[in-house]
C-alpha atoms as a PDB file:
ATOM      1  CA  UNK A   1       1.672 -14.476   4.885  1.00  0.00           C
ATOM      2  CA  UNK A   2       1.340 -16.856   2.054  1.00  0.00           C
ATOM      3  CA  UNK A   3       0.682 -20.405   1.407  1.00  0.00           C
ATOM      4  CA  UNK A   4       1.808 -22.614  -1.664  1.00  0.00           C
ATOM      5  CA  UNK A   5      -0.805 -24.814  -3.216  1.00  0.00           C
ATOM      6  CA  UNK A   6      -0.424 -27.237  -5.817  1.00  0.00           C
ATOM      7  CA  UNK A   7      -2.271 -27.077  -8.679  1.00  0.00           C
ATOM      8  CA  UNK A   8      -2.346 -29.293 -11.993  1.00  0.00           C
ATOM      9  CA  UNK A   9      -2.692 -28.964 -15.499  1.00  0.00           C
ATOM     10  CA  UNK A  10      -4.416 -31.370 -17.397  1.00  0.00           C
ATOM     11  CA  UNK A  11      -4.175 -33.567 -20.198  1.00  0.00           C
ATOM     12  CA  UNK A  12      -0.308 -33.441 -18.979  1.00  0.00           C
ATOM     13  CA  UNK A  13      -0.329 -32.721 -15.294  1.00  0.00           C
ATOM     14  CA  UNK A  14       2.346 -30.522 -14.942  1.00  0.00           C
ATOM     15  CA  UNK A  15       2.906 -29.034 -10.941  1.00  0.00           C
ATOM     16  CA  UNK A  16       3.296 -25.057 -10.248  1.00  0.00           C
ATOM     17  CA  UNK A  17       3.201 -23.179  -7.294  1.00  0.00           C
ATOM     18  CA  UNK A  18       0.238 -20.811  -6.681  1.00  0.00           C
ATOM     19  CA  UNK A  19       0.534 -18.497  -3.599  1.00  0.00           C
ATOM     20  CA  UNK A  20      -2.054 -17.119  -1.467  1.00  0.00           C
ATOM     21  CA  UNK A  21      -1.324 -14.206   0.750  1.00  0.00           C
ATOM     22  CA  UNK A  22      -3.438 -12.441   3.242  1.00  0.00           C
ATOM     23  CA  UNK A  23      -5.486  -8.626   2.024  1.00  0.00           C
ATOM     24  CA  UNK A  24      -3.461  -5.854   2.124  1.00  0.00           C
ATOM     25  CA  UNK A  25      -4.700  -3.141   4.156  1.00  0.00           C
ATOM     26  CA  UNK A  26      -6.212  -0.264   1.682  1.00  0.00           C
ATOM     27  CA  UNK A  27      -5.721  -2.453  -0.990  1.00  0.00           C
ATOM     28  CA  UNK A  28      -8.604  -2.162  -3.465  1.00  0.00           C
ATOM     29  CA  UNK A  29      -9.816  -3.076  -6.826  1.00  0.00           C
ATOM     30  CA  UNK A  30      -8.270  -5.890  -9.140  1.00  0.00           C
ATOM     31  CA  UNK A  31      -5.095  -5.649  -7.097  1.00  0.00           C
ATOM     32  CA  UNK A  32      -6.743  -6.109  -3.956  1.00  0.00           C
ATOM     33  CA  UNK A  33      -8.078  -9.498  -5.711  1.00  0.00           C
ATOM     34  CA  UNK A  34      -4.415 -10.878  -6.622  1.00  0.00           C
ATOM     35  CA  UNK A  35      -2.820  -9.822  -3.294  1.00  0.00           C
ATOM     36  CA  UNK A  36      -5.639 -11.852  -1.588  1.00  0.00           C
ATOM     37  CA  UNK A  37      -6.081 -15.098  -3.944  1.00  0.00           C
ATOM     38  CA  UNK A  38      -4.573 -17.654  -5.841  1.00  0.00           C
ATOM     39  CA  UNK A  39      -3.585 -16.335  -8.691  1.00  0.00           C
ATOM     40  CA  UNK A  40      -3.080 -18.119 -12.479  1.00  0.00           C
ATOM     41  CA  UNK A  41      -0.800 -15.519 -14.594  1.00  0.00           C
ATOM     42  CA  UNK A  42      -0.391 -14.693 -17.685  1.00  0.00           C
ATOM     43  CA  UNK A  43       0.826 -17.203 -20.012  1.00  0.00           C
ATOM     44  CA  UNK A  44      -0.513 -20.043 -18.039  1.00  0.00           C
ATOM     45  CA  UNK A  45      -2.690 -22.408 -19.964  1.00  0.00           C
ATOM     46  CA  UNK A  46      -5.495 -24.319 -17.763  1.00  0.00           C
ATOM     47  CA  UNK A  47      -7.307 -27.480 -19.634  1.00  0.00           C
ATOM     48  CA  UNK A  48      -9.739 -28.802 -17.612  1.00  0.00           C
ATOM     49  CA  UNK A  49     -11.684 -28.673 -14.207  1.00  0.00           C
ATOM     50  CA  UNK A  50     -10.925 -26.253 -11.552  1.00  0.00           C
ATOM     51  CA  UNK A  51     -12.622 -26.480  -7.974  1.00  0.00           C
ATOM     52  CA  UNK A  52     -11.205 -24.076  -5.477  1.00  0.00           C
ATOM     53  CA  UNK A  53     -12.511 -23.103  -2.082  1.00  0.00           C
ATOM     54  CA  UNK A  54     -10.799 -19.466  -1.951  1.00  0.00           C
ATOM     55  CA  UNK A  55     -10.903 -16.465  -4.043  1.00  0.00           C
ATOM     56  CA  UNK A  56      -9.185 -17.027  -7.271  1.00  0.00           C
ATOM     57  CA  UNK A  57      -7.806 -14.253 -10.393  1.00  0.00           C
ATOM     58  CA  UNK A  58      -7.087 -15.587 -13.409  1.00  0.00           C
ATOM     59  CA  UNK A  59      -4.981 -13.929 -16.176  1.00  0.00           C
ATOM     60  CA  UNK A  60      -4.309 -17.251 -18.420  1.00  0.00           C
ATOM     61  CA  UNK A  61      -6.211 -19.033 -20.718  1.00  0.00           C
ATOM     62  CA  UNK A  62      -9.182 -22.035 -19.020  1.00  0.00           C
ATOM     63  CA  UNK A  63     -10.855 -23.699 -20.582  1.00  0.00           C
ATOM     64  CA  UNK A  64     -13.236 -26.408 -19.146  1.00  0.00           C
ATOM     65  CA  UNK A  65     -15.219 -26.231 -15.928  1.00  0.00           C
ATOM     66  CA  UNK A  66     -14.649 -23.561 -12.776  1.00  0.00           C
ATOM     67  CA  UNK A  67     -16.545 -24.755  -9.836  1.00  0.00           C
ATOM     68  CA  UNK A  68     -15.932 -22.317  -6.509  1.00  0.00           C
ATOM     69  CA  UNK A  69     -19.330 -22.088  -5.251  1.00  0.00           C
ATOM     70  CA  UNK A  70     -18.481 -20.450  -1.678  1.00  0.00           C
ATOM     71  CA  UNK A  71     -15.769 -18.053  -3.398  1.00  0.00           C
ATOM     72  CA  UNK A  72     -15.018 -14.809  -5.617  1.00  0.00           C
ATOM     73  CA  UNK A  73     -13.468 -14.999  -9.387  1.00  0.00           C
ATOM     74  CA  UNK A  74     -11.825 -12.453 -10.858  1.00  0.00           C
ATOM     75  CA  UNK A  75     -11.330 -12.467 -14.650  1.00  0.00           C
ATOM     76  CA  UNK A  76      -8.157 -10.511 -15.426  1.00  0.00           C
ATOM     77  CA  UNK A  77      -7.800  -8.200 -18.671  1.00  0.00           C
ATOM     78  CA  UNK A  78      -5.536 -10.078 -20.473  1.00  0.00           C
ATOM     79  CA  UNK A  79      -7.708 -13.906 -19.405  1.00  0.00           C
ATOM     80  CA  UNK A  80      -9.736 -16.257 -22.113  1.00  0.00           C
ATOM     81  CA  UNK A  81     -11.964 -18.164 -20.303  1.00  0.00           C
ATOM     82  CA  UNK A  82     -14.031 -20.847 -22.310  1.00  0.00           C
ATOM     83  CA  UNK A  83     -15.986 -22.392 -19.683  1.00  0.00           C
ATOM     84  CA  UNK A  84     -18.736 -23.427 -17.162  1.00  0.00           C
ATOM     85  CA  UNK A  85     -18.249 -21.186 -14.449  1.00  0.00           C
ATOM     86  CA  UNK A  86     -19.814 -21.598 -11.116  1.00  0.00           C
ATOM     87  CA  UNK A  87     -19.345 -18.879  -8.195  1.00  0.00           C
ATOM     88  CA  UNK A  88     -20.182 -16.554  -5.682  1.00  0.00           C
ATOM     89  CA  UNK A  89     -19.440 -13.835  -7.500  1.00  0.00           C
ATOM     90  CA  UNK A  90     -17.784 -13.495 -10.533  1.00  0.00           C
ATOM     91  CA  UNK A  91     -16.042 -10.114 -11.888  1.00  0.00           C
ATOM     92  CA  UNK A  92     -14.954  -9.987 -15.544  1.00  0.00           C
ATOM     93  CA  UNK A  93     -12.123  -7.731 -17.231  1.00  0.00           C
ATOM     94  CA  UNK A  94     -11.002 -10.221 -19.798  1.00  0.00           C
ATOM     95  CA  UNK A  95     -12.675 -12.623 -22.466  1.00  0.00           C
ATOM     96  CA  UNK A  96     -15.182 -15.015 -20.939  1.00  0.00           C
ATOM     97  CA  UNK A  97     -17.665 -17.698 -23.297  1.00  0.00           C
ATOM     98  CA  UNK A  98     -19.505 -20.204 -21.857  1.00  0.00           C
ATOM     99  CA  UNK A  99     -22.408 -20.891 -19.187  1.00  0.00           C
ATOM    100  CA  UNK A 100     -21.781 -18.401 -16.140  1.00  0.00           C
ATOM    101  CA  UNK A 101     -23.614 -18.404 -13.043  1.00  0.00           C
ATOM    102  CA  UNK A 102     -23.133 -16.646  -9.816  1.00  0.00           C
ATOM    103  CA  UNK A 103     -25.207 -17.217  -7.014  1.00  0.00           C
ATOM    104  CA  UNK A 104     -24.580 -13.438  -5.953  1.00  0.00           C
ATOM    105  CA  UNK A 105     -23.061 -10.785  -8.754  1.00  0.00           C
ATOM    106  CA  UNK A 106     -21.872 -10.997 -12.026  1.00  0.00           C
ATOM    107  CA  UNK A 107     -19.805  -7.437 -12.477  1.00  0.00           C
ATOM    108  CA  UNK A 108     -18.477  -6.884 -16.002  1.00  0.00           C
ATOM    109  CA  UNK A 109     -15.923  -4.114 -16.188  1.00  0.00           C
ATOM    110  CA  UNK A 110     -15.860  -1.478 -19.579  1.00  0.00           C
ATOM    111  CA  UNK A 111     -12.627  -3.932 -21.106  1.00  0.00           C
ATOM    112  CA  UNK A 112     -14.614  -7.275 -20.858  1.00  0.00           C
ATOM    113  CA  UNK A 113     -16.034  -9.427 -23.929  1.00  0.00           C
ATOM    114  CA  UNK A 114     -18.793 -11.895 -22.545  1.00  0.00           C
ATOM    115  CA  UNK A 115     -20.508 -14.342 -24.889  1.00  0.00           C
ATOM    116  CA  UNK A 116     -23.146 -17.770 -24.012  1.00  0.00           C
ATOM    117  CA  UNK A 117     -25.552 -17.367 -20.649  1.00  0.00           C
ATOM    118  CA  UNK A 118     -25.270 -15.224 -17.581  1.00  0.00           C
ATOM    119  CA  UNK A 119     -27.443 -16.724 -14.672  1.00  0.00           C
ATOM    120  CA  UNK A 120     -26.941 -14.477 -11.225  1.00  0.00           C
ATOM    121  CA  UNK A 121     -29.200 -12.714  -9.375  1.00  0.00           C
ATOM    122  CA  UNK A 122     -27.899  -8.891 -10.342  1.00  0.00           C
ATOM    123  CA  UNK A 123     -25.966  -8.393 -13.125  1.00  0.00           C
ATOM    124  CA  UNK A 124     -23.619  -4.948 -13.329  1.00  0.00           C
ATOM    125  CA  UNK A 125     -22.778  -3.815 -16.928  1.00  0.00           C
ATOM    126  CA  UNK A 126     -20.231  -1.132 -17.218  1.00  0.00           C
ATOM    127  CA  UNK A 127     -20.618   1.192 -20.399  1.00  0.00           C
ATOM    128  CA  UNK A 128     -17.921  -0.053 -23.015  1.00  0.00           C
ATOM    129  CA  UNK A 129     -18.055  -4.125 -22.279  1.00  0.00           C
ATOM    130  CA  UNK A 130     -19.451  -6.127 -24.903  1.00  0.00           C
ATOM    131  CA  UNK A 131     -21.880  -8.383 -23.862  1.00  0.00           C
ATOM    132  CA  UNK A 132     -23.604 -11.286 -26.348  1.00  0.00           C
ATOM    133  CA  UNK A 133     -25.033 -13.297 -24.094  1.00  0.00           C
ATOM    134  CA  UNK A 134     -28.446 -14.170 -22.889  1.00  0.00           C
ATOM    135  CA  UNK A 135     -28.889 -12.955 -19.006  1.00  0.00           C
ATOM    136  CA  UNK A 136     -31.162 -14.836 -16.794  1.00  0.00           C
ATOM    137  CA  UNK A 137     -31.687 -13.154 -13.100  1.00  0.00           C
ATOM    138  CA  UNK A 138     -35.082 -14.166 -11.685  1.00  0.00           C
ATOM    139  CA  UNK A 139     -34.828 -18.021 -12.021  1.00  0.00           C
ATOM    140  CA  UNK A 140     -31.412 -17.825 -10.924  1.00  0.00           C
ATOM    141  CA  UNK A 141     -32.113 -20.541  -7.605  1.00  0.00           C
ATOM    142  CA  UNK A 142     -32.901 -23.532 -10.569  1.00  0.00           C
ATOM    143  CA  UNK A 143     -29.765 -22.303 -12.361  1.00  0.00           C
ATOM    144  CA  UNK A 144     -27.679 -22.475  -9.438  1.00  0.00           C
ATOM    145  CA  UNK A 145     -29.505 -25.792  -8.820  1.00  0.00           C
ATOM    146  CA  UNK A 146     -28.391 -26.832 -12.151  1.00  0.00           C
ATOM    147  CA  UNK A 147     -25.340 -25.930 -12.106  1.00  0.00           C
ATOM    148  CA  UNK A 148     -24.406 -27.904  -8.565  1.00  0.00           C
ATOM    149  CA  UNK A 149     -26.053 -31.121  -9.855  1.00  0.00           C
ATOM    150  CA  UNK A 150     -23.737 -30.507 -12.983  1.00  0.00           C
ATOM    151  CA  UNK A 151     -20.189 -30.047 -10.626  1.00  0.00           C
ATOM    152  CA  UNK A 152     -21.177 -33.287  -8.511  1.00  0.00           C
ATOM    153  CA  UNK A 153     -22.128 -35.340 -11.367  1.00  0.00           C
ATOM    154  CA  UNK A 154     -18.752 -34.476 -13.057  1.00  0.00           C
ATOM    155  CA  UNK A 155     -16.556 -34.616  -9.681  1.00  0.00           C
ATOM    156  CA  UNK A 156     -18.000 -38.585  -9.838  1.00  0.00           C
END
């Protein structure tokens, strides 16, 4: 089953249809995650905030603020994502720069390319992913503090 949701672009708010279908049964792995989630594909360009309350995959290009708190993120192998990232968890096969925090796991696969600030309370590193970033995962409650106070102040 699948439902459409309307999403935006900005600076020129442009209207696409995402769809969301229920898990597969058996499904697993990075497919699992697009059968299961909104998806942004390839070629789609995202300037801006996102705030989602269901799992999300992204294989375009964001750049500005990701705020899904209660929710999964799933960074495809072909995404750029230059952003503040808040989530649950957050799994990385792409490009991601920026502050990323994750108030459970941050799992970057052996094709990712992570640069800025990690905050999450385990990290999982797979040999092969480049990693420049600093990685913070005892103080990760004031992060995720932080980075909630950040999202509200910005939704005002």
């Amino acid at each position: 089953m699948w439902k459409p949701a309307l999403l935006s672009t900005l600076p020129h708010p442009q209207t696409f249809l995402a769809t969301v279908s229920e898990p597969r049964a058996g499904a697993g792995g990075l497919a699992a995650a697009r059968s299961s989630s909104t998806h942004f594909p390839e070629g789609l360009l995202v300037n801006g905030d996102l705030h989602s309350e269901e799992d999300v995959v992204i294989d375009g290009i964001v750049t500005g603020t990701i705020d899904m708190p209660a929710n999964a993120l799933t960074i495809g192998p072909k995404a750029q994502v230059d952003a503040r990232v808040f989530a649950r968890d957050i799994t990385v096969h792409g490009v991601v720069s920026g502050k990323v925090t994750a108030t459970e796991i941050v799992d970057i696969r052996d094709s990712a390319r992570v640069s800025g600030e990690l905050a999450a309370p385990s990290v999982k590193l797979a040999e092969g992913a480049r990693v420049n970033a600093r990685v913070e995962t005892k103080r990760v409650d004031a992060a995720v503090h932080v980075a909630r106070y950040r999202m509200a102040r910005n939704a005002r």
